[in-house]
Protein backbone atom coordinates (compact mmCIF):
# COMPACT_ATOMS: atom_id res chain seq x y z
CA UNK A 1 26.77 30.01 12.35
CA UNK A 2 24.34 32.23 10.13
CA UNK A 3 21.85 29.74 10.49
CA UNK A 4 21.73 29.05 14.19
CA UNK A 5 21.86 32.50 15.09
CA UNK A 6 18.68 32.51 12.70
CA UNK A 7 17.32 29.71 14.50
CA UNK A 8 17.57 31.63 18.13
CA UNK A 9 15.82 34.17 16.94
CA UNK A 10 12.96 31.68 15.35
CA UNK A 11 12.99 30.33 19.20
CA UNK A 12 12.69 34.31 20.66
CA UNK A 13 9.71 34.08 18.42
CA UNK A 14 7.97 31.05 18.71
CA UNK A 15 8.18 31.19 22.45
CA UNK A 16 6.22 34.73 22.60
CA UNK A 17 3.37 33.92 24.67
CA UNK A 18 0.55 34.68 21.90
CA UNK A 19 2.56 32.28 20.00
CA UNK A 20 2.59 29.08 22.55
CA UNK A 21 -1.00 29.30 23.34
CA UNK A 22 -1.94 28.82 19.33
CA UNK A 23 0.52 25.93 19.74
CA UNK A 24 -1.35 24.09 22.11
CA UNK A 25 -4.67 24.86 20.92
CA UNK A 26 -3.53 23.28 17.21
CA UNK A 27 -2.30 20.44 19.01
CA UNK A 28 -5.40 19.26 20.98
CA UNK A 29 -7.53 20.48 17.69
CA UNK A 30 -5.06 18.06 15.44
CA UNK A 31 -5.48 15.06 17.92
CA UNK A 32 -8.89 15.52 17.93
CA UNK A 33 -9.11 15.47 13.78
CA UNK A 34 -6.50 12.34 13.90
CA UNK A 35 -8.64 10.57 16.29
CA UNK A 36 -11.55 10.73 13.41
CA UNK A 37 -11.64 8.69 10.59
CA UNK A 38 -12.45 10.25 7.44
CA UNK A 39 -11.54 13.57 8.53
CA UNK A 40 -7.64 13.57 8.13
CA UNK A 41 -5.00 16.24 8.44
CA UNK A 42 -5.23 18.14 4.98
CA UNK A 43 -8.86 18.62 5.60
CA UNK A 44 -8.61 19.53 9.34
CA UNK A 45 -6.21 22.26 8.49
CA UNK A 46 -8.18 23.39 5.16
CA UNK A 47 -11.78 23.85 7.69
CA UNK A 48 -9.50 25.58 10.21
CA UNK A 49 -7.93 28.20 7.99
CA UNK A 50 -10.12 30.60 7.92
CA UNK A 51 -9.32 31.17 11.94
CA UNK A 52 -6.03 31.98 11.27
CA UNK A 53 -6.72 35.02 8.79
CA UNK A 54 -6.96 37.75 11.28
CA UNK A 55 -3.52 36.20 13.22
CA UNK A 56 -0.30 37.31 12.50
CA UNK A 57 1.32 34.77 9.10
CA UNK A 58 3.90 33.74 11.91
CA UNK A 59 1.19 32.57 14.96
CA UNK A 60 -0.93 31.57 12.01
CA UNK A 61 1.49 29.28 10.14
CA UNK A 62 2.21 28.05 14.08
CA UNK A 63 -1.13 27.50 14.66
CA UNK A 64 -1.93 25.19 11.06
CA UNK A 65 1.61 23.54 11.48
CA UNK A 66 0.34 22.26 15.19
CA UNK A 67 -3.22 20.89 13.74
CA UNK A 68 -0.68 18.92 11.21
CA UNK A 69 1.55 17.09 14.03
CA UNK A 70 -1.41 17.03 16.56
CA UNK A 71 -3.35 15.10 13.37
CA UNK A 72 0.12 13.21 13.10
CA UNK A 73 -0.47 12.02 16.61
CA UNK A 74 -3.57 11.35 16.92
CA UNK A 75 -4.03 9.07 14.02
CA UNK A 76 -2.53 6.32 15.94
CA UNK A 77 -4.92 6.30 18.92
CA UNK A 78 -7.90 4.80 17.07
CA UNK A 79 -5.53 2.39 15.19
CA UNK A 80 -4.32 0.55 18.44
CA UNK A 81 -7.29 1.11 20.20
CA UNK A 82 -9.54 -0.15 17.91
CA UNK A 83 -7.83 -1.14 14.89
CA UNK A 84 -9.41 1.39 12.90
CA UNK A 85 -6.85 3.86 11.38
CA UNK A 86 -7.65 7.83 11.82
CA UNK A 87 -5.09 8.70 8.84
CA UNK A 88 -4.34 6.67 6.12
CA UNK A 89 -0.03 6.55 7.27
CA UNK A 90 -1.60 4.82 10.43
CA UNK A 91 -2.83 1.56 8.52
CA UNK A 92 0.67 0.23 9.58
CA UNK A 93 0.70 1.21 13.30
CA UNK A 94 -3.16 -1.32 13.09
CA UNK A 95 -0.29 -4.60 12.26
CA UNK A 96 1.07 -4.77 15.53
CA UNK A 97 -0.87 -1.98 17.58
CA UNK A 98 -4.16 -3.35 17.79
CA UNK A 99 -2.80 -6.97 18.90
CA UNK A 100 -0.74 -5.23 21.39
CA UNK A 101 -4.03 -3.64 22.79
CA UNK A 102 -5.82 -6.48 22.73
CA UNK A 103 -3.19 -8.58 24.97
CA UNK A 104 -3.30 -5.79 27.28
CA UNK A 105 -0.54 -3.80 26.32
CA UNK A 106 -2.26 -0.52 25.15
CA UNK A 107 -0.22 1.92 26.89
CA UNK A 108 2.83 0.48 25.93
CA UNK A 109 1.71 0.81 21.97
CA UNK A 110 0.63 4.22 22.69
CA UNK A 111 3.75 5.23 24.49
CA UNK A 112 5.97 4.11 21.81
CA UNK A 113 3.76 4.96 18.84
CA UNK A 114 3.55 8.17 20.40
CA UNK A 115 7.42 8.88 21.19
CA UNK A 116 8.76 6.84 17.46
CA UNK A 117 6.48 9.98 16.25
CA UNK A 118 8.29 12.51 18.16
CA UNK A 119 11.89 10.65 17.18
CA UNK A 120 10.75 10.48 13.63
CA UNK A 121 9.63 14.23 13.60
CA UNK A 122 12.75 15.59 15.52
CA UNK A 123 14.85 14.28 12.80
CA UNK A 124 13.50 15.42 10.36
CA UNK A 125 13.41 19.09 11.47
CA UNK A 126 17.16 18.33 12.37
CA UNK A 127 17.01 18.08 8.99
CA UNK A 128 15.08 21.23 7.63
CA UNK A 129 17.50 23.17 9.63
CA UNK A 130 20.67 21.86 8.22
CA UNK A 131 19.97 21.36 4.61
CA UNK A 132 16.91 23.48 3.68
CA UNK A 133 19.13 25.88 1.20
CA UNK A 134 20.65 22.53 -0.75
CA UNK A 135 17.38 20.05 -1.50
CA UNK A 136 16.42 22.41 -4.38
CA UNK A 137 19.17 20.52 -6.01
CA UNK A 138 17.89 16.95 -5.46
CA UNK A 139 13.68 17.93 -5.54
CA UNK A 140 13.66 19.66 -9.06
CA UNK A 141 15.20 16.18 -10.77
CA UNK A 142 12.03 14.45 -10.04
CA UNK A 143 10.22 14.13 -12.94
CA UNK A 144 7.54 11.49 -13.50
CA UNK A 145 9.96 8.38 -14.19
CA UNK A 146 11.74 9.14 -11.02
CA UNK A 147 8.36 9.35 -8.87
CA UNK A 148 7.56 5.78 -10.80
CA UNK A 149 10.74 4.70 -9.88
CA UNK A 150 9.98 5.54 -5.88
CA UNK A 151 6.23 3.92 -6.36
CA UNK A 152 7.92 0.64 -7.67
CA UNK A 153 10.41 0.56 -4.75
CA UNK A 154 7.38 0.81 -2.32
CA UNK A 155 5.81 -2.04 -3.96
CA UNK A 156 8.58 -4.42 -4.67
CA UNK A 157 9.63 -3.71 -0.93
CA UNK A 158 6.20 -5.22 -0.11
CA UNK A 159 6.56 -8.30 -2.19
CA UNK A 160 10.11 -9.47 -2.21
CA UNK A 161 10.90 -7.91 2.13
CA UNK A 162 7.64 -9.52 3.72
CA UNK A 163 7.43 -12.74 5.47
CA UNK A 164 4.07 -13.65 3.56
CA UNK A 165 3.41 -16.23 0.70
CA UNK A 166 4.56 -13.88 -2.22
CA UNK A 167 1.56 -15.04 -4.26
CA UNK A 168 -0.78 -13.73 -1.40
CA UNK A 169 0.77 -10.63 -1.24
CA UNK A 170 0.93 -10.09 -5.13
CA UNK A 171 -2.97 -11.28 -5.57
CA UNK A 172 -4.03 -8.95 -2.70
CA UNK A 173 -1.83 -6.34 -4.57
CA UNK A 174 -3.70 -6.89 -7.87
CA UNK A 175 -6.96 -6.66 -5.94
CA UNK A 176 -5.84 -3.19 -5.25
CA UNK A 177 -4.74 -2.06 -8.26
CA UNK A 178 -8.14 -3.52 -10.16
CA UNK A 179 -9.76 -1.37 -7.38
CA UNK A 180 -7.01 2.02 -7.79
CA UNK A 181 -7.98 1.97 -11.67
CA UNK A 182 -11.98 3.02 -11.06
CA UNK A 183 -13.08 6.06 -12.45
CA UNK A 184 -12.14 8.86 -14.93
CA UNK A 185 -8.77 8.35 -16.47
CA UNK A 186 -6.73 11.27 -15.49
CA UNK A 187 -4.37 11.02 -19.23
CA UNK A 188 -6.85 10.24 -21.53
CA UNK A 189 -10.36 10.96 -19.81
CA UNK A 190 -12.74 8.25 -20.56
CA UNK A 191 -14.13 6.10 -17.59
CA UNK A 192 -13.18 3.10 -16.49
CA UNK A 193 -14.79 0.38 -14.33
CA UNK A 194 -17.83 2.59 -13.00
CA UNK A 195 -20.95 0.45 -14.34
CA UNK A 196 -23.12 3.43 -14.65
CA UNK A 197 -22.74 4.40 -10.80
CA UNK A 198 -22.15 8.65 -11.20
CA UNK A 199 -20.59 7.89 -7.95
CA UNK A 200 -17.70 5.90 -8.91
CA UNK A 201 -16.22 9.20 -11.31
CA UNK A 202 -13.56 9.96 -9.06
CA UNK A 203 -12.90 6.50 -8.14
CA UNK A 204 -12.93 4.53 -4.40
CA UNK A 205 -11.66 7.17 -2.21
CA UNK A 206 -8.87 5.85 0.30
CA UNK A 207 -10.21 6.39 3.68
CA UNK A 208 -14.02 4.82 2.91
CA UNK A 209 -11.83 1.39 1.97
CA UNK A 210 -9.46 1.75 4.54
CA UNK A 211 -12.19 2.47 7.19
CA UNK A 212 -14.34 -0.84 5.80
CA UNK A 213 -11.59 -3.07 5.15
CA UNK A 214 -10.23 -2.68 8.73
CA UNK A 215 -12.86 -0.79 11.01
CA UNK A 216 -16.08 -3.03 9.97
CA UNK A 217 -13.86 -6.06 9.30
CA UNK A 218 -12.54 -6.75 12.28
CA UNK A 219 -16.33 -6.10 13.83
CA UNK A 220 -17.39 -8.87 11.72
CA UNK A 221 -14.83 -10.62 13.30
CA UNK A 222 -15.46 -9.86 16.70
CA UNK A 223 -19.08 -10.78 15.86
CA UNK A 224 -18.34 -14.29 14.76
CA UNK A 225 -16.29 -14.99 17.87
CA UNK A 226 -18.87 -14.39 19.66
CA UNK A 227 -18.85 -10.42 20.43
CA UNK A 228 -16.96 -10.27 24.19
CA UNK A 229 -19.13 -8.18 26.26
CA UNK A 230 -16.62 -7.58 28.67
CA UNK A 231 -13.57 -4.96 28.31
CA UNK A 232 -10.48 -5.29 27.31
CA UNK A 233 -7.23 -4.99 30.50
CA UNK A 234 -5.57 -1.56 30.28
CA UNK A 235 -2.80 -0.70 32.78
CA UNK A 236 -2.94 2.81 32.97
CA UNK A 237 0.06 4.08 35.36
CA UNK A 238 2.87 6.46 34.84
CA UNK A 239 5.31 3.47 35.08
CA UNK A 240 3.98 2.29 32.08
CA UNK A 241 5.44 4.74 30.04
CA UNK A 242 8.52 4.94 31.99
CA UNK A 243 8.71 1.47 31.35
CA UNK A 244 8.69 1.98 27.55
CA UNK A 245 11.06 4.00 27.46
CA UNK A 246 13.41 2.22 28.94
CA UNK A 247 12.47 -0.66 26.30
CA UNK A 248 13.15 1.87 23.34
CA UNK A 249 16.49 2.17 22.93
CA UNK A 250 17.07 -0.85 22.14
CA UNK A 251 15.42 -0.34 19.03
CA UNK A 252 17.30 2.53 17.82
CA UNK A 253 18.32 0.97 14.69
CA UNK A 254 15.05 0.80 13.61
CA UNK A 255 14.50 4.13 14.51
CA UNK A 256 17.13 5.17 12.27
CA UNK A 257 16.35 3.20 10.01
CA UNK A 258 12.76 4.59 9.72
CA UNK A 259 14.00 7.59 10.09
CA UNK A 260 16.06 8.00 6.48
CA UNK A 261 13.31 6.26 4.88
CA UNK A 262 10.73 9.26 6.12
CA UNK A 263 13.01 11.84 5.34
CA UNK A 264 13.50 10.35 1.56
CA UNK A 265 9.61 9.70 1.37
CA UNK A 266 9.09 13.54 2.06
CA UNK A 267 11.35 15.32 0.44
CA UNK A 268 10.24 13.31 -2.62
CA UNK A 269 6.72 13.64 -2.63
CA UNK A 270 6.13 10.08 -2.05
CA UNK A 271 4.35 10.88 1.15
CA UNK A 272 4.12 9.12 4.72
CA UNK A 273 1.40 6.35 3.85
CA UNK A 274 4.09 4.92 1.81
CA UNK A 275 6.94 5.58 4.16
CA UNK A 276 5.14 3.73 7.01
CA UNK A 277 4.60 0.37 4.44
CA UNK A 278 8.20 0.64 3.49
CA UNK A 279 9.70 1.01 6.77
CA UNK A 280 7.03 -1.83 8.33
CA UNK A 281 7.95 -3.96 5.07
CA UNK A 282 11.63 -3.63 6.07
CA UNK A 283 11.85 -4.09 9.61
CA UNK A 284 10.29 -7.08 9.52
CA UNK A 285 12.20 -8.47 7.27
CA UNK A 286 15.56 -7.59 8.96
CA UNK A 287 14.02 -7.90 12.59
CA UNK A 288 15.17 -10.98 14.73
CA UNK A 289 11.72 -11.17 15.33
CA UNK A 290 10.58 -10.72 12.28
CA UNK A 291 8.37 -13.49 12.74
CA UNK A 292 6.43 -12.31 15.72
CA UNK A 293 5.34 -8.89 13.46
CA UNK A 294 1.30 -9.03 13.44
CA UNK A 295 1.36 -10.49 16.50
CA UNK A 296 1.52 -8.19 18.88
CA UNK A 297 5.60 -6.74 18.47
CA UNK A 298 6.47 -3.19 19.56
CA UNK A 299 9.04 -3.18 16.59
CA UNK A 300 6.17 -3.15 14.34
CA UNK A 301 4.57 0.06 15.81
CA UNK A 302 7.98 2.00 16.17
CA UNK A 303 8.77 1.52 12.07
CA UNK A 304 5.66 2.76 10.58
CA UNK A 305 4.85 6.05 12.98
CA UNK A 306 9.08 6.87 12.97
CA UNK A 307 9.11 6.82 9.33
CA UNK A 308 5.18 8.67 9.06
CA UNK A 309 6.54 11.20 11.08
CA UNK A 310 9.55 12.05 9.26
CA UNK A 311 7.65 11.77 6.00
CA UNK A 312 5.28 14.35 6.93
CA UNK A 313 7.20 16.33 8.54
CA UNK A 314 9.87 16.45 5.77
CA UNK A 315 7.36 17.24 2.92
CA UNK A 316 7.64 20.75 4.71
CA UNK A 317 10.79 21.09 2.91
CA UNK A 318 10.28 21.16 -0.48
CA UNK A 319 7.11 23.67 -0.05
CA UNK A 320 9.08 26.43 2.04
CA UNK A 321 12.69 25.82 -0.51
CA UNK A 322 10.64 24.98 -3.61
CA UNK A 323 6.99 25.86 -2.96
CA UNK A 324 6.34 22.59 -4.19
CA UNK A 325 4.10 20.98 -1.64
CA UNK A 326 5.19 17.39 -0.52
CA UNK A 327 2.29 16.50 0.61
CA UNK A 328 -1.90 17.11 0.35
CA UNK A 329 -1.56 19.07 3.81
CA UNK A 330 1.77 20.76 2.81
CA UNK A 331 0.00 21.90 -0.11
CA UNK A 332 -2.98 23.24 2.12
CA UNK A 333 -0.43 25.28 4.11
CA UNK A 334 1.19 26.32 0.76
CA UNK A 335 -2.20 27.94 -0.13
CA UNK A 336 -2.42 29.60 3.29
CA UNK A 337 1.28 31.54 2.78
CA UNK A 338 -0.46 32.27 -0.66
CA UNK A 339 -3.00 34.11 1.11
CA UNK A 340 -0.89 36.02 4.26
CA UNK A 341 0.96 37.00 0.89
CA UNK A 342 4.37 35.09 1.51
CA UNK A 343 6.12 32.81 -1.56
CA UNK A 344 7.18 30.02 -0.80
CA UNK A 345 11.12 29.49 -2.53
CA UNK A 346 14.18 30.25 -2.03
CA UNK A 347 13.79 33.27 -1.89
CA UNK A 348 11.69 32.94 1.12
CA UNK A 349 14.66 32.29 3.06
CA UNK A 350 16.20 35.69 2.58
CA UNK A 351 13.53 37.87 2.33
CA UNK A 352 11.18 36.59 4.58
CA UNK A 353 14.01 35.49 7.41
CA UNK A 354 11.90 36.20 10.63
CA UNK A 355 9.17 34.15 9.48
CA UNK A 356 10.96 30.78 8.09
CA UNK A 357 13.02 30.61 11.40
CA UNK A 358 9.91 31.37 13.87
CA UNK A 359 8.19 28.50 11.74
CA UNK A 360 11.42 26.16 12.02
CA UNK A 361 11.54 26.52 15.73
CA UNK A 362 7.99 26.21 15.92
CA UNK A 363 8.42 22.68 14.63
CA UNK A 364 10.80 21.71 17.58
CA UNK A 365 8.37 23.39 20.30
CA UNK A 366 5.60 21.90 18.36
CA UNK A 367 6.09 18.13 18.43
CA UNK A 368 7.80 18.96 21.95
CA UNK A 369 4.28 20.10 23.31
CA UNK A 370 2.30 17.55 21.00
CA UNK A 371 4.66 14.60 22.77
CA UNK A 372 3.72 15.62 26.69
CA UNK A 373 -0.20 16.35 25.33
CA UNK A 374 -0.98 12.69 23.94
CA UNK A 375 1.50 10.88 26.48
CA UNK A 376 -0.53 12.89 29.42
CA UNK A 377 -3.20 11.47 28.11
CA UNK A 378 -2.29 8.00 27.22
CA UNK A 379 -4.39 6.91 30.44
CA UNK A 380 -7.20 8.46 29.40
CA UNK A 381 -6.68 6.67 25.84
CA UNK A 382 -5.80 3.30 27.40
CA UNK A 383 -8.66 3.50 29.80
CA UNK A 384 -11.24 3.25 27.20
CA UNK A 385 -10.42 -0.44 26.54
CA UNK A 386 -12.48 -1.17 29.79
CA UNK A 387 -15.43 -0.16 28.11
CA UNK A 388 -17.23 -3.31 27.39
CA UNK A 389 -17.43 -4.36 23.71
CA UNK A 390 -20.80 -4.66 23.25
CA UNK A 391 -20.73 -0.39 24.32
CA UNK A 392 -18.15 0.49 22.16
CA UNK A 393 -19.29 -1.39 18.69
CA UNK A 394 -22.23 0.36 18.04
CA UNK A 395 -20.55 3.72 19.05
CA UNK A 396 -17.55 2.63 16.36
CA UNK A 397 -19.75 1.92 13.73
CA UNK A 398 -21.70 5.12 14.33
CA UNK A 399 -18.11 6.68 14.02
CA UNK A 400 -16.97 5.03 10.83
CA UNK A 401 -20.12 5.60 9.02
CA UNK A 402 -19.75 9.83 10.09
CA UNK A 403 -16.90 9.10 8.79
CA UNK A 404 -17.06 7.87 5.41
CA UNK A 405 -20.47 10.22 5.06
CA UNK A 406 -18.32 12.95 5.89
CA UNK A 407 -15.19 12.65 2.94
CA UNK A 408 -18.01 13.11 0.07
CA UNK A 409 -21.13 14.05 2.08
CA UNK A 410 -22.88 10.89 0.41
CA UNK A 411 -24.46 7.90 1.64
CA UNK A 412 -23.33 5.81 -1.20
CA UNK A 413 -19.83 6.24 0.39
CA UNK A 414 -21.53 4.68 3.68
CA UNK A 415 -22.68 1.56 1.53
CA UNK A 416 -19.01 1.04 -0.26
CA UNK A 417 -17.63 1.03 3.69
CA UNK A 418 -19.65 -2.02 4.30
CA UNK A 419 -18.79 -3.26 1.26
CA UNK A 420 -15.28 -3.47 1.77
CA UNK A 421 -15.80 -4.35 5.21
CA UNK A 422 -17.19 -7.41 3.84
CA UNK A 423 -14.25 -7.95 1.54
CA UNK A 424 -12.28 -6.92 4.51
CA UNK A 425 -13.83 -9.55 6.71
CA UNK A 426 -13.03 -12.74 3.84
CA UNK A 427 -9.67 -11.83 3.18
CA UNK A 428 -8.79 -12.00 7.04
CA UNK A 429 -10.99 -15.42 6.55
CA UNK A 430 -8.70 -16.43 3.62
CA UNK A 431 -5.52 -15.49 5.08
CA UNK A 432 -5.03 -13.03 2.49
CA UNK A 433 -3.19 -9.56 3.95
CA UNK A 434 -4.81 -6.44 3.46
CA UNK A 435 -1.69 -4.63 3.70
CA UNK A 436 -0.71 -4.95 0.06
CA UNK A 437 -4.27 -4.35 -0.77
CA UNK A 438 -4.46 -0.85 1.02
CA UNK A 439 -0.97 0.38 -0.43
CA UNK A 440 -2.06 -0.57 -3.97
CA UNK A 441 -5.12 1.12 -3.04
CA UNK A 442 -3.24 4.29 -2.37
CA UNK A 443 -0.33 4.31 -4.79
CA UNK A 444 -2.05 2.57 -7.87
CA UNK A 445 -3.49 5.87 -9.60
CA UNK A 446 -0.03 7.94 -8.62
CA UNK A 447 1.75 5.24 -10.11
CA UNK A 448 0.48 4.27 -13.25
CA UNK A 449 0.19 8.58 -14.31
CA UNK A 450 3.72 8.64 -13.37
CA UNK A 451 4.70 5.50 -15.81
CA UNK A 452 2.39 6.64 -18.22
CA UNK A 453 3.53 10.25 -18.45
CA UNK A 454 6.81 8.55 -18.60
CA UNK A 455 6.10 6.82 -21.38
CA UNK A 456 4.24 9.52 -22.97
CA UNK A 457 7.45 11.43 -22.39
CA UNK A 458 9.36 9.20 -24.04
CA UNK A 459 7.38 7.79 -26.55
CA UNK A 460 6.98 4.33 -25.53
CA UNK A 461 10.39 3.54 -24.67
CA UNK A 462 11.31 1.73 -21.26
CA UNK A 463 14.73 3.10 -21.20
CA UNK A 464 13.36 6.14 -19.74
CA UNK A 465 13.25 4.40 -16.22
CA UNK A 466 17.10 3.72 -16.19
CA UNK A 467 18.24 6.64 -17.93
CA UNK A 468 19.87 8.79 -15.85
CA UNK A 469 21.63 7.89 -12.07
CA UNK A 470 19.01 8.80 -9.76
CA UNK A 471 16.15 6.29 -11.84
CA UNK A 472 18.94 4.01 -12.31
CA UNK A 473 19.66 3.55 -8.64
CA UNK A 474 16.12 3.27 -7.43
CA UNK A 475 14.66 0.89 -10.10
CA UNK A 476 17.53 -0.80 -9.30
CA UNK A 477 16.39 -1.21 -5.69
CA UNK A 478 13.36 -2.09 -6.31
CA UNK A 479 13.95 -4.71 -8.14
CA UNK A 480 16.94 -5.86 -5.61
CA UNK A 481 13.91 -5.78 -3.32
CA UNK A 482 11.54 -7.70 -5.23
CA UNK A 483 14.05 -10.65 -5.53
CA UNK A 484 15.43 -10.76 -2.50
CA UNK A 485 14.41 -13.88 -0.98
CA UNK A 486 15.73 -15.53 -4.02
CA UNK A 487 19.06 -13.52 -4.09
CA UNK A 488 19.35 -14.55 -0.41
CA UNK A 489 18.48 -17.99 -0.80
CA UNK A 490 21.36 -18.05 -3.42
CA UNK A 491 24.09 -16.75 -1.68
CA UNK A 492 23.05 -19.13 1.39
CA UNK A 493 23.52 -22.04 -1.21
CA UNK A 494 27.03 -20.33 -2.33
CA UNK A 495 27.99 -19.95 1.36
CA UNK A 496 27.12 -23.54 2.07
CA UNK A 497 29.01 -25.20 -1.28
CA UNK A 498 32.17 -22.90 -0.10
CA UNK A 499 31.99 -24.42 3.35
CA UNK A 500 31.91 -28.33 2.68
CA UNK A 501 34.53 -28.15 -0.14
């Protein structure tokens, strides 16, 4: 009873008018960073902080928290439109958004990529309300074995729950990993892989790869078929979304689904890029029509935005019961209650009441508001598939290079975009999926500090990733995962023998 008593009182401030209008303005600021490649949530918010120092922590907090889910939002309108994603948890949303777009369907991948990220963010402040004075508990056992442990379920999901040729999927995976491993060596500091370029020190940043494996790869594409110089068909009306709606609750396993696999991702600072593989990786597997993901299925944009959602949303938790930041933009709002002079804990929660609750119900107003901005403007969104092609590809490519200029300030960056759009463009060729390559991309350095501080931990022994429950049970998983088609195949054979003897 404490606690919603505390949480009417978070409304009573949240809902102050000062308070709303900060709300709004974060949200159309967020979509607009979301909407640009290369820019990305953690750096929107960290170029927008400095606003916030003369507000009130409480409207400020508001204010940085709306730029986050407006970001959130917004990273899926590029993706369908133009299968270029605007944050790196949107690469899955491209799988099934972008051929939904191009059959025509545009506003019905925006309506439900938009309202899976409103489902998937609801839950998980549900879930900040109910149990944000327990998950110290369960967050301090992470160590580095466990976060290996939650990296290796991630990829073994990918492997062993997708529909394509495992040796595809594992090659691309390599690809990525070969490419994860350039630069300085974060344990033992010698370089690795950077023939001499100055540039390569810190490695192939994300976003530059993601932007030219998918943004100027499927130009190329475009380009070889011939470049269609007329625009794409957009219905644009209200019944549309109505529509939608009516379609999503069929799905509401899924949603579920997606839903617990956020919330895990967050809390354990896997992150959302990972949650939105995992929960694409799964539903497809599990989905009736599994085999129709890629192609065009609205199953295949609900997963990944639910479970992004919920993954960012729930890496809030940690940083206001731990101050352990779940994720790069949680830790860029960890810095700014560093700076109002707040600390994040648990103590935070008793001595700071007023402002823990106002932020809490912030996050239901928040994504509330963010939902009826982007679905307003869905038409708007949907309507710029009419532009003709041959309008919009320069303009794209304009937007990707500001783009990958913009994460280092360096025109090298611009050249490794068409680079990888180039490898981008033969592995479509080749049938290869750059799915794989973009999560080993992402999760290849995290992974291999974890297993080798693990190691280093334990000096050299393997046990250490099955030696206590929680490892246990999620190496376990994984590898449950990883052989799963076999395991399946088996117990079809078993049911099969049982049934003719």
């Amino acid at each position: 009873m404490e606690e919603i008593l505390n949480l009417f009182q978070g409304f009573a401030i949240a809902l102050q008018p000062f308070n709303i209008m900060v709300m709004i303005l974060g949200i159309v600021l967020g979509v607009v960073i979301g909407v640009l490649p290369g820019l990305g949530g953690a750096n929107g918010v960290a170029i927008l902080l400095p606003l916030t120092f003369s507000m009130p922590p409480t409207s400020a907090i508001i204010m940085l928290s709306c730029i986050y889910w407006g970001a959130l939002f917004g990273g899926a309108i590029t993706s369908i439109l133009f299968n270029i994603p605007g944050e790196p948890w949107s690469v899955a949303t491209t799988f099934d958004g972008y051929p939904m777009a191009q059959q025509g369907k545009a506003g019905e991948a925006l309506t439900a990529a938009f309202t899976s990220s409103f489902v998937g963010a609801f839950f998980a402040v549900v879930m900040i309300t109910l149990v944000a004075p327990l998950v110290a508990t369960l967050a301090l056992r992470f160590g580095p074995a466990e976060k290996f442990a939650v990296y290796f379920l991630a990829f073994c999901s990918f492997v062993g729950l997708s529909k394509e040729p495992p040796f595809k999927t594992i090659a691309a995976m390599m690809i990525g990993f070969a490419l994860a491993a350039v630069g300085l060596d974060s344990v033992t500091g010698s370089l690795r892989l950077t023939f001499g370029f100055t540039e390569l020190l810190n490695g192939f940043d994300f976003l530059i790869a993601v932007i030219g494996l998918f943004g100027i790869g499927e130009i190329l594409l475009t380009m070889e078929e011939g470049l269609a110089f007329r625009g794409g068909k957009a219905k644009i009306n209200l019944s549309v979304v109505l529509q939608t709606w009516k379609e999503l609750p069929r799905y509401w396993v899924t949603s579920l689904r997606s839903c617990v696999i956020g919330c895990w991702m967050g809390i354990t600072p896997a992150g959302a890029t990972p949650a939105s593989f995992m929960s694409y990786g799964i539903a497809k597997r599990v989905s009736p029509k599994g085999a129709n993901f890629g192609k065009g299925e609205i199953e295949g944009v609900i997963a990944p935005e639910t479970a992004a959602h919920a993954a960012g949303t729930a890496a809030l938790l940690p940083m206001l019961s731990l101050g352990v930041p779940g994720s790069p933009t949680a830790a860029v709002l960890l810095g700014g209650l560093l700076i109002w002079g707040l600390q994040p804990g648990p103590l935070l929660f008793v001595e700071q009441k007023e402002f823990v609750w106002g932020l809490i119900a912030s996050m239901y107003l928040g994504n509330l508001v963010g939902l009826i901005v982007v679905l307003t403007c869905v038409p708007v969104f949907a309507a710029i598939l009419r532009i003709p092609f041959s309008i919009i590809a320069p303009l794209i490519l304009v937007l990707c290079a500001i783009g990958a200029y913009s994460v280092h300030n360096s025109t090298f960056d611009v050249a490794m975009m068409l680079v990888f759009g180039v490898i981008g463009y033969g592995l479509k060729k080749t049938g290869y999926p750059l799915a794989p390559l973009v999560l080993a991309i992402v999760l290849g350095d995290k992974a291999e500090e974890a297993f080798r501080q693990s190691l280093l931990g334990s000096q050299g022994s393997l046990g250490i990733f099955f030696s206590n429950g929680l490892v246990s049970t999620i190496m376990i998983l994984g590898l449950i995962a990883l052989f799963w088609s076999v395991i399946q195949e088996g117990y079809t054979r078993l049911r099969t023998r049982a049934a003719t003897a």
